[in-house]
C-alpha atoms as a PDB file:
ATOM      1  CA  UNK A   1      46.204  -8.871 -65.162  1.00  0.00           C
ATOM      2  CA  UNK A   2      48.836  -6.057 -64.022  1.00  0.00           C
ATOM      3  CA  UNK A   3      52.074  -6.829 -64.151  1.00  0.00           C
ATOM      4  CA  UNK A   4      53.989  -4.104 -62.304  1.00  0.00           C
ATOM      5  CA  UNK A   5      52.119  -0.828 -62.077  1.00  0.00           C
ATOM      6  CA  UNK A   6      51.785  -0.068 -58.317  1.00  0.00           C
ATOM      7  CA  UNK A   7      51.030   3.738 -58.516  1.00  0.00           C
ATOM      8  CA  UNK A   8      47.317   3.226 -58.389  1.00  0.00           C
ATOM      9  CA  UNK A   9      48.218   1.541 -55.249  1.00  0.00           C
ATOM     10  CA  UNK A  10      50.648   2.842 -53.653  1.00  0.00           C
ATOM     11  CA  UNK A  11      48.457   3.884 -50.438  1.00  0.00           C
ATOM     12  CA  UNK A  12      47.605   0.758 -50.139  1.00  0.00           C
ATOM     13  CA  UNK A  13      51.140  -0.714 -50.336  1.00  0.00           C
ATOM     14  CA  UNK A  14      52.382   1.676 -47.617  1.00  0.00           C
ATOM     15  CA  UNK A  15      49.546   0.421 -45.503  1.00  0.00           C
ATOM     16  CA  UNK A  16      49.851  -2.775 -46.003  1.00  0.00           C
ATOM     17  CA  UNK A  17      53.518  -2.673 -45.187  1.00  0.00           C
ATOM     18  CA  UNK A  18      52.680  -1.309 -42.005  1.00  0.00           C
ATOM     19  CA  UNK A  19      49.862  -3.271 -41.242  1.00  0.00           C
ATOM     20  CA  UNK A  20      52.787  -6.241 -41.164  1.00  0.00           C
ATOM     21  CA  UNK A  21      53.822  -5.048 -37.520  1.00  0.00           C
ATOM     22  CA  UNK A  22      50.280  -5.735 -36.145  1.00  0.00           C
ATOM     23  CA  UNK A  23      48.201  -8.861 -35.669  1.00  0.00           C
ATOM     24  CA  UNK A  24      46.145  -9.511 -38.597  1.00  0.00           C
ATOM     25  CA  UNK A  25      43.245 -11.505 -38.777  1.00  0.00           C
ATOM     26  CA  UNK A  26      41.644 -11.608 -42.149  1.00  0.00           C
ATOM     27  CA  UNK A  27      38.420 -13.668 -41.908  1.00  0.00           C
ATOM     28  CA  UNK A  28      36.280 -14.865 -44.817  1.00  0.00           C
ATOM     29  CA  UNK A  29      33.634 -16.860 -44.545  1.00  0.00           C
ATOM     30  CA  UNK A  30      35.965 -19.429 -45.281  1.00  0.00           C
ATOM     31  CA  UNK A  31      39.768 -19.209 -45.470  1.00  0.00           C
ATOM     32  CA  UNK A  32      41.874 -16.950 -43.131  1.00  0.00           C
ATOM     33  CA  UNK A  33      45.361 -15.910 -43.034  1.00  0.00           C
ATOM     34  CA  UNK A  34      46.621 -15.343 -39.486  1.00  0.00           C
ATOM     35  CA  UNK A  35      49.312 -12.863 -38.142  1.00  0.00           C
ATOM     36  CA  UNK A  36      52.665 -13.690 -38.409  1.00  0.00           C
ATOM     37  CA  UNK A  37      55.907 -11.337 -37.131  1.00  0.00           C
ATOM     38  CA  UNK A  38      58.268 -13.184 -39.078  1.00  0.00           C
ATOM     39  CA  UNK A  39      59.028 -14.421 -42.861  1.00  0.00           C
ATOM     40  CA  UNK A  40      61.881 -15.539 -44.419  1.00  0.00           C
ATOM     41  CA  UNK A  41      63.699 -15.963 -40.904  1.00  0.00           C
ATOM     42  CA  UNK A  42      64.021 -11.795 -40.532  1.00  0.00           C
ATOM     43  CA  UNK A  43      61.633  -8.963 -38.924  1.00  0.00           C
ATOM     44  CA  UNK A  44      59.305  -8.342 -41.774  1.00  0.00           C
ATOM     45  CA  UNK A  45      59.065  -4.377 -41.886  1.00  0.00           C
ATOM     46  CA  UNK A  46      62.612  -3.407 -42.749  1.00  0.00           C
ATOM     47  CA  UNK A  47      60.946  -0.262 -45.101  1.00  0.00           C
ATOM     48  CA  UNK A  48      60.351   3.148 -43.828  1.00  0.00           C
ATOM     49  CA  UNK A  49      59.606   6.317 -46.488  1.00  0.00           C
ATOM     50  CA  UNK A  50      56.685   6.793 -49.401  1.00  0.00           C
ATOM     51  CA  UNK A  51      58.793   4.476 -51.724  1.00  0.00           C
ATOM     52  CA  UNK A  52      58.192   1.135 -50.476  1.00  0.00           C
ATOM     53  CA  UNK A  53      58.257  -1.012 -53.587  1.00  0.00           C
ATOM     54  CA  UNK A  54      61.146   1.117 -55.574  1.00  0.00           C
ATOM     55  CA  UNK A  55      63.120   0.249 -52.328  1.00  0.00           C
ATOM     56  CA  UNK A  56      62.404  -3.248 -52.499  1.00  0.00           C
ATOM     57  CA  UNK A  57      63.336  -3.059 -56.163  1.00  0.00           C
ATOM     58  CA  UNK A  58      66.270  -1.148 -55.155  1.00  0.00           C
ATOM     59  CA  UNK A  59      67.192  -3.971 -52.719  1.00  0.00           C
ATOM     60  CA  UNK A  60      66.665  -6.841 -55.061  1.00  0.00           C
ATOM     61  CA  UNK A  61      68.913  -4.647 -57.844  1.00  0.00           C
ATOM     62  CA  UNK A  62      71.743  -5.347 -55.168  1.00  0.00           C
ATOM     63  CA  UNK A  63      71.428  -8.342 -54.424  1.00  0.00           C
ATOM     64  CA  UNK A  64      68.916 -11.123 -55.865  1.00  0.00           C
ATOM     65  CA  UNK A  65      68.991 -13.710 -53.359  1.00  0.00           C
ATOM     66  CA  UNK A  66      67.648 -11.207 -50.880  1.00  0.00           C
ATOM     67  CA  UNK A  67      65.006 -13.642 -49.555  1.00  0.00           C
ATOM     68  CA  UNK A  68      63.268 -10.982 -47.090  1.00  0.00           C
ATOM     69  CA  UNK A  69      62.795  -8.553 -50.315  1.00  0.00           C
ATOM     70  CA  UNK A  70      61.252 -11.329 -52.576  1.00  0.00           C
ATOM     71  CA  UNK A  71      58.977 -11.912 -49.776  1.00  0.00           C
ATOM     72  CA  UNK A  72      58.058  -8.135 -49.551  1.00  0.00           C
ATOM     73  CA  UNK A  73      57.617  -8.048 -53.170  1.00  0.00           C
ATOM     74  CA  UNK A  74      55.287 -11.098 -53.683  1.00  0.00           C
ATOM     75  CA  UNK A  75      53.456  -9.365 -50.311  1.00  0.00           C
ATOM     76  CA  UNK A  76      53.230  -6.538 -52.857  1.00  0.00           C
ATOM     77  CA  UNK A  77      52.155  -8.764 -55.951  1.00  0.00           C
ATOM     78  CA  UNK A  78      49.741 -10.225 -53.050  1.00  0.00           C
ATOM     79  CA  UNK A  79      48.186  -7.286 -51.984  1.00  0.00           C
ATOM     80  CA  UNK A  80      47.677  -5.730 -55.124  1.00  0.00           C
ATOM     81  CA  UNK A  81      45.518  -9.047 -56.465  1.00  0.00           C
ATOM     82  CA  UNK A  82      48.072  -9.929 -58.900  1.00  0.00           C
ATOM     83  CA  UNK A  83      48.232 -13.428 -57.261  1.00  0.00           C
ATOM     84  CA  UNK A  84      50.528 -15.431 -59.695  1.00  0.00           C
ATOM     85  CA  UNK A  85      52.986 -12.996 -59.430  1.00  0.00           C
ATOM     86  CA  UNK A  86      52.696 -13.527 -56.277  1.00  0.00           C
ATOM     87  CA  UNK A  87      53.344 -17.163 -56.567  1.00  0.00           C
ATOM     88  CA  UNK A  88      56.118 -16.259 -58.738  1.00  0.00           C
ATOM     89  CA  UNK A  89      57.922 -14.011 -56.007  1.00  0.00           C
ATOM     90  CA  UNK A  90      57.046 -16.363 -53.156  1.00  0.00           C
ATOM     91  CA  UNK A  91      58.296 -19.210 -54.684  1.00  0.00           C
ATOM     92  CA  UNK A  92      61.613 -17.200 -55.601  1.00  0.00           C
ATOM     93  CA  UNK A  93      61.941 -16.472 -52.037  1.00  0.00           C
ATOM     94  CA  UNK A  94      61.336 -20.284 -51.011  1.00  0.00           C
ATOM     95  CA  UNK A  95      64.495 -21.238 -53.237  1.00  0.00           C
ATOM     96  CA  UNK A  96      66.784 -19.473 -50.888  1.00  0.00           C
ATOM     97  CA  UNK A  97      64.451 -20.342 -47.517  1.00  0.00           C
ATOM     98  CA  UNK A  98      63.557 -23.779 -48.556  1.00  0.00           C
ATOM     99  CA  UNK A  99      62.124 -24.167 -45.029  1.00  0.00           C
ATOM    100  CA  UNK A 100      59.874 -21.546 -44.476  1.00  0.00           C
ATOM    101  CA  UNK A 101      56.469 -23.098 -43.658  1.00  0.00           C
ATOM    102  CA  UNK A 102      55.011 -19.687 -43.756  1.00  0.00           C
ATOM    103  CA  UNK A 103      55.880 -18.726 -47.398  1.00  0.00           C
ATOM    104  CA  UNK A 104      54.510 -22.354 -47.911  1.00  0.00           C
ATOM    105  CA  UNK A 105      51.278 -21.019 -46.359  1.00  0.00           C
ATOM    106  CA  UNK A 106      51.388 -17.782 -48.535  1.00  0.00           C
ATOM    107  CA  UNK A 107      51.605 -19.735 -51.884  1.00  0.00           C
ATOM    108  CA  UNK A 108      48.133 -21.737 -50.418  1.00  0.00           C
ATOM    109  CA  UNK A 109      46.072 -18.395 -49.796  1.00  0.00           C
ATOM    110  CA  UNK A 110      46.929 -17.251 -52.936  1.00  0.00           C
ATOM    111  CA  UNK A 111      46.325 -20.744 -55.130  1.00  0.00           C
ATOM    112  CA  UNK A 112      42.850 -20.212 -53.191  1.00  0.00           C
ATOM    113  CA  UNK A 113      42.543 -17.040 -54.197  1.00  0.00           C
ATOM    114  CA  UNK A 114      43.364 -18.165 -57.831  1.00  0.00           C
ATOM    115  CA  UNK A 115      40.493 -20.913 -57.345  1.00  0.00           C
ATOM    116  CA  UNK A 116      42.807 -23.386 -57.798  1.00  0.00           C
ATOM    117  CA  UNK A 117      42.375 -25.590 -54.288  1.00  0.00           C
ATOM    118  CA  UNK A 118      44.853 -28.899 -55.772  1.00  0.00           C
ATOM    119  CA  UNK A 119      47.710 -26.535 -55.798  1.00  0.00           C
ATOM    120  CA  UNK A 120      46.439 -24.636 -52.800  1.00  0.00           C
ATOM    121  CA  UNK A 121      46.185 -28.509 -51.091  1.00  0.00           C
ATOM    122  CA  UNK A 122      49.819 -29.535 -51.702  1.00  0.00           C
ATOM    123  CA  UNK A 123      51.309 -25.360 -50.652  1.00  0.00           C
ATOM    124  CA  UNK A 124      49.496 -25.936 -47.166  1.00  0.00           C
ATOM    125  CA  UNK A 125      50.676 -29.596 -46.690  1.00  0.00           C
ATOM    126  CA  UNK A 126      53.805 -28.567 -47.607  1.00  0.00           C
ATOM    127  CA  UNK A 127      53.169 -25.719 -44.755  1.00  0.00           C
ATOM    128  CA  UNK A 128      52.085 -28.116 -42.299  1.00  0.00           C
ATOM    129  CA  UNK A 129      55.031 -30.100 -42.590  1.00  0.00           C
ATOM    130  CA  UNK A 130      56.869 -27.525 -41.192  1.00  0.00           C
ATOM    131  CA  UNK A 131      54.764 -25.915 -38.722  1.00  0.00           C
ATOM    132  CA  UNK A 132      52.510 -29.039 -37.627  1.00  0.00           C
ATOM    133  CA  UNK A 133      50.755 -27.054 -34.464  1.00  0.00           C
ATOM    134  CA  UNK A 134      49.461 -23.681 -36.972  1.00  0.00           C
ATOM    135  CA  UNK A 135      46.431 -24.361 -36.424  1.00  0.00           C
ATOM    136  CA  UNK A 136      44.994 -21.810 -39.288  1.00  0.00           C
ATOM    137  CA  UNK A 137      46.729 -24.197 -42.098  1.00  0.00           C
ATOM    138  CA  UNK A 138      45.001 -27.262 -41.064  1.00  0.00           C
ATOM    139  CA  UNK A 139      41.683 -24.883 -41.673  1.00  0.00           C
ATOM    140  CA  UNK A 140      42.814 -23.682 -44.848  1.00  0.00           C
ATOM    141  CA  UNK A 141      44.070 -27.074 -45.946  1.00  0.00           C
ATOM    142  CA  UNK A 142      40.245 -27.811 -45.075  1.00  0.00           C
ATOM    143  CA  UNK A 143      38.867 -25.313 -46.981  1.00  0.00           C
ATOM    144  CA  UNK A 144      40.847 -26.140 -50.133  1.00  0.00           C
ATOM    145  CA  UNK A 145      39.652 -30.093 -49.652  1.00  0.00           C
ATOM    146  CA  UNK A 146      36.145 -28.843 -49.392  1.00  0.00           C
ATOM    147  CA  UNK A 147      36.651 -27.260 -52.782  1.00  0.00           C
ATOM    148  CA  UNK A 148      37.408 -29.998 -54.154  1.00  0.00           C
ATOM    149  CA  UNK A 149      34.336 -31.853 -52.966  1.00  0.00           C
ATOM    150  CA  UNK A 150      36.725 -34.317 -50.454  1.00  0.00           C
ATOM    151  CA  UNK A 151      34.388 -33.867 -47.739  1.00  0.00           C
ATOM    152  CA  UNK A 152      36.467 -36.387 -45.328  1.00  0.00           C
ATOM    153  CA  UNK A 153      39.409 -34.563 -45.686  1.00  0.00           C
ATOM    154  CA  UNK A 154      37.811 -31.546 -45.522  1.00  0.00           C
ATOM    155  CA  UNK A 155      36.406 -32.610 -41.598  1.00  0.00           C
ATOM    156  CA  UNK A 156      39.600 -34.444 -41.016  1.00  0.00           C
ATOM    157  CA  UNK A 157      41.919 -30.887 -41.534  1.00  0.00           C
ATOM    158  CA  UNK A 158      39.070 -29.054 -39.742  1.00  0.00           C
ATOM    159  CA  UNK A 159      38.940 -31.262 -36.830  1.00  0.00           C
ATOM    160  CA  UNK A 160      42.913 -30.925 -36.077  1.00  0.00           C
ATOM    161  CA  UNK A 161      42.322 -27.143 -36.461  1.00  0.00           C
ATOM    162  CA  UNK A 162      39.907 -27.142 -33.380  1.00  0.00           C
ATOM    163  CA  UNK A 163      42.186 -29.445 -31.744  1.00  0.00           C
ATOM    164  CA  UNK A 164      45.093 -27.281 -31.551  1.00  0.00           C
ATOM    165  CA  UNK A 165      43.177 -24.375 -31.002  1.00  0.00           C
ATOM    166  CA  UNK A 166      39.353 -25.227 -29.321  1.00  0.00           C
ATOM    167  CA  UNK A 167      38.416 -21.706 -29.714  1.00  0.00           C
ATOM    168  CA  UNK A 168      39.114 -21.510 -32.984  1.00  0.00           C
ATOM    169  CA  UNK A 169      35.558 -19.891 -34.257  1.00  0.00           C
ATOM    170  CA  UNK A 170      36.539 -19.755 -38.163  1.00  0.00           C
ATOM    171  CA  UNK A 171      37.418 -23.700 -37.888  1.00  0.00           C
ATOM    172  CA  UNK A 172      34.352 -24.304 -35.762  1.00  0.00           C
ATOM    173  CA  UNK A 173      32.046 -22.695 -38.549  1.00  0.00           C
ATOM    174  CA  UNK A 174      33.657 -24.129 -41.082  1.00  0.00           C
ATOM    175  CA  UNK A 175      33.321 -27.695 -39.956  1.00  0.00           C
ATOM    176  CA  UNK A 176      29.517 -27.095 -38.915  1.00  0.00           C
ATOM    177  CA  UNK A 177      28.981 -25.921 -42.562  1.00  0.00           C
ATOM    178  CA  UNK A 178      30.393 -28.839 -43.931  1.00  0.00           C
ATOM    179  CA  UNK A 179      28.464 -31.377 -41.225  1.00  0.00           C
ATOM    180  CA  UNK A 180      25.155 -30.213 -43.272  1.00  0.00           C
ATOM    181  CA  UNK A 181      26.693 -30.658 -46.293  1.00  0.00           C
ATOM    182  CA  UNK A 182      26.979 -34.417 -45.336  1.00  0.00           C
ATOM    183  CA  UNK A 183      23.700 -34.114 -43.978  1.00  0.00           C
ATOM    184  CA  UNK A 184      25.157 -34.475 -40.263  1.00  0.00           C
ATOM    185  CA  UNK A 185      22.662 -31.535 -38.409  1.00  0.00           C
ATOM    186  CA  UNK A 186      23.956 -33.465 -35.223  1.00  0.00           C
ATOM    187  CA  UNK A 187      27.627 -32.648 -35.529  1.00  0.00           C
ATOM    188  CA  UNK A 188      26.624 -29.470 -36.850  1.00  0.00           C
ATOM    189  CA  UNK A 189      24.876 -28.211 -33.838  1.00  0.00           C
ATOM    190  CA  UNK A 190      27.664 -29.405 -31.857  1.00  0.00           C
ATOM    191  CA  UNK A 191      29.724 -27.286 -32.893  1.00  0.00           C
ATOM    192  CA  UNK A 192      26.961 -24.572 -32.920  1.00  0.00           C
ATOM    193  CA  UNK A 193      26.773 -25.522 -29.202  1.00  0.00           C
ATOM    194  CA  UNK A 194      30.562 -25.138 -28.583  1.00  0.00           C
ATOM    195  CA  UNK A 195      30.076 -21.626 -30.009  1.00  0.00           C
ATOM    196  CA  UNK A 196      27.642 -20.855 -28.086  1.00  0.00           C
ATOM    197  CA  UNK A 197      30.071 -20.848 -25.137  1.00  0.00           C
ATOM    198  CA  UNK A 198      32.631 -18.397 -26.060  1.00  0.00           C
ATOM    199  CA  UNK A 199      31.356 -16.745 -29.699  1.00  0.00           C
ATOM    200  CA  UNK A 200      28.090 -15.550 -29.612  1.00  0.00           C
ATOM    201  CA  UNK A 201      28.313 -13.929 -32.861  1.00  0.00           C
ATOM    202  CA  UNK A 202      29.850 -16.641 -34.899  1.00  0.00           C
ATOM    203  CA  UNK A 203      27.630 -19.422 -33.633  1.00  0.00           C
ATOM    204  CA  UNK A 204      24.383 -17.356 -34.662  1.00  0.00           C
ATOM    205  CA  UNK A 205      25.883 -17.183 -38.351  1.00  0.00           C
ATOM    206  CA  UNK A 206      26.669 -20.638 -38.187  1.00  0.00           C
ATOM    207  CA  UNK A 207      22.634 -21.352 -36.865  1.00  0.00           C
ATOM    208  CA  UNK A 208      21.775 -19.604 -39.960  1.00  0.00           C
ATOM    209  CA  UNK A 209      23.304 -21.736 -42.226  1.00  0.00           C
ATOM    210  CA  UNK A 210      21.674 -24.370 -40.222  1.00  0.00           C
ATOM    211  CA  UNK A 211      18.333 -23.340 -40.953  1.00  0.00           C
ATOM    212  CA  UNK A 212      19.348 -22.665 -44.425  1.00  0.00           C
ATOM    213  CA  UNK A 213      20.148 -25.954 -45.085  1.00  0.00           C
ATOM    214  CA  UNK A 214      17.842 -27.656 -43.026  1.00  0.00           C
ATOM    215  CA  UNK A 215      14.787 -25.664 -45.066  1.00  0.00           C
ATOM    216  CA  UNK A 216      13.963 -23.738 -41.309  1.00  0.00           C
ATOM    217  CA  UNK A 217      13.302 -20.149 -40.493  1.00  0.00           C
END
């Protein structure tokens, strides 16, 4: 793994930087990670010119305990797939903002992203703790549960991610997926149903996998 070269990617560094001041919405078929304006209790774009990481470097150099530039440097790590540097970073940052549910919720994407859903479990309870109505933790949460084959859990974290948010299509997918895994094609077409109303798109993909597991064209 890289530890530190970013000049293969420094487009996409700069992009990603700016891509911080608009919503994003990065759905898998699974996991998500949802728009957020702030981390580390500050606005999170503070960089301007072509030399985004030597200025967070430059920032850190002066002061360590800069909790907004350890964030922007494990977003770096983050972006760049070098995920338990990430961690690293993230968890530096959490040291000095000990009660930042988001940077909670960053160390869970990237655990998942690691394959490693038990530490990815406790990140986004830890996350939840602090911000009990984000909705796209308790999916997450759900998603790392289903990886480790805890099925109950799994619809348990799903279910309070629809209930904060009822049009929550990723959540709403997710749990119909994981009714046919329990062999529930009842619950699953409920939610298929619920689709229906308000994502056409997302409740034909989740028909699919309907089918698929049902052994139907």
């Amino acid at each position: 793994m890289r530890t530190g070269n970013f000049m293969p990617t420094l487009k996409l560094c700069l992009i990603g930087t700016l891509m911080l001041l608009l919503p994003i919405l990065l759905a898998c078929s699974k996991g998500e990670e949802p728009s957020e304006k702030k981390a580390a209790g500050k606005a999170v774009n503070p960089y301007s010119n072509v030399t985004v990481y030597d200025e967070v470097q430059q920032k850190l150099k002066e002061n360590p305990n800069d909790a907004e530039a350890l964030y922007h440097l494990a977003d770096l790590y983050d972006r760049d797939a070098q995920y338990k540097e990430a961690i690293d970073t993230y968890k530096k940052a959490l040291k000095i903002r000990p009660a930042s549910g988001y940077i909670y919720f960053k160390i869970g994407t990237a655990y998942d992203r690691l394959d490693q859903p038990a530490e990815a479990v406790t990140a986004f309870q830890s996350a939840i703790k602090l911000m009990p109505s984000y909705a796209v933790a308790y999916n997450n949460l759900g998603i790392a549960y289903g990886k480790l084959n805890k099925q109950d859990q799994e619809i348990t974290a799903l279910k309070k991610a629809i209930k904060l948010r009822p049009r929550y299509s990723s959540a709403r997918y997710n749990l119909g997926v994981t009714y046919m895994k329990t062999g529930n094609k009842q619950a699953a077409m409920g939610e298929y149903k619920a689709l229906k109303d308000f994502d056409e798109g997302t409740a034909e993909a989740l028909m699919k996998e309907i089918e698929k597991a049902s052994g139907t064209k």
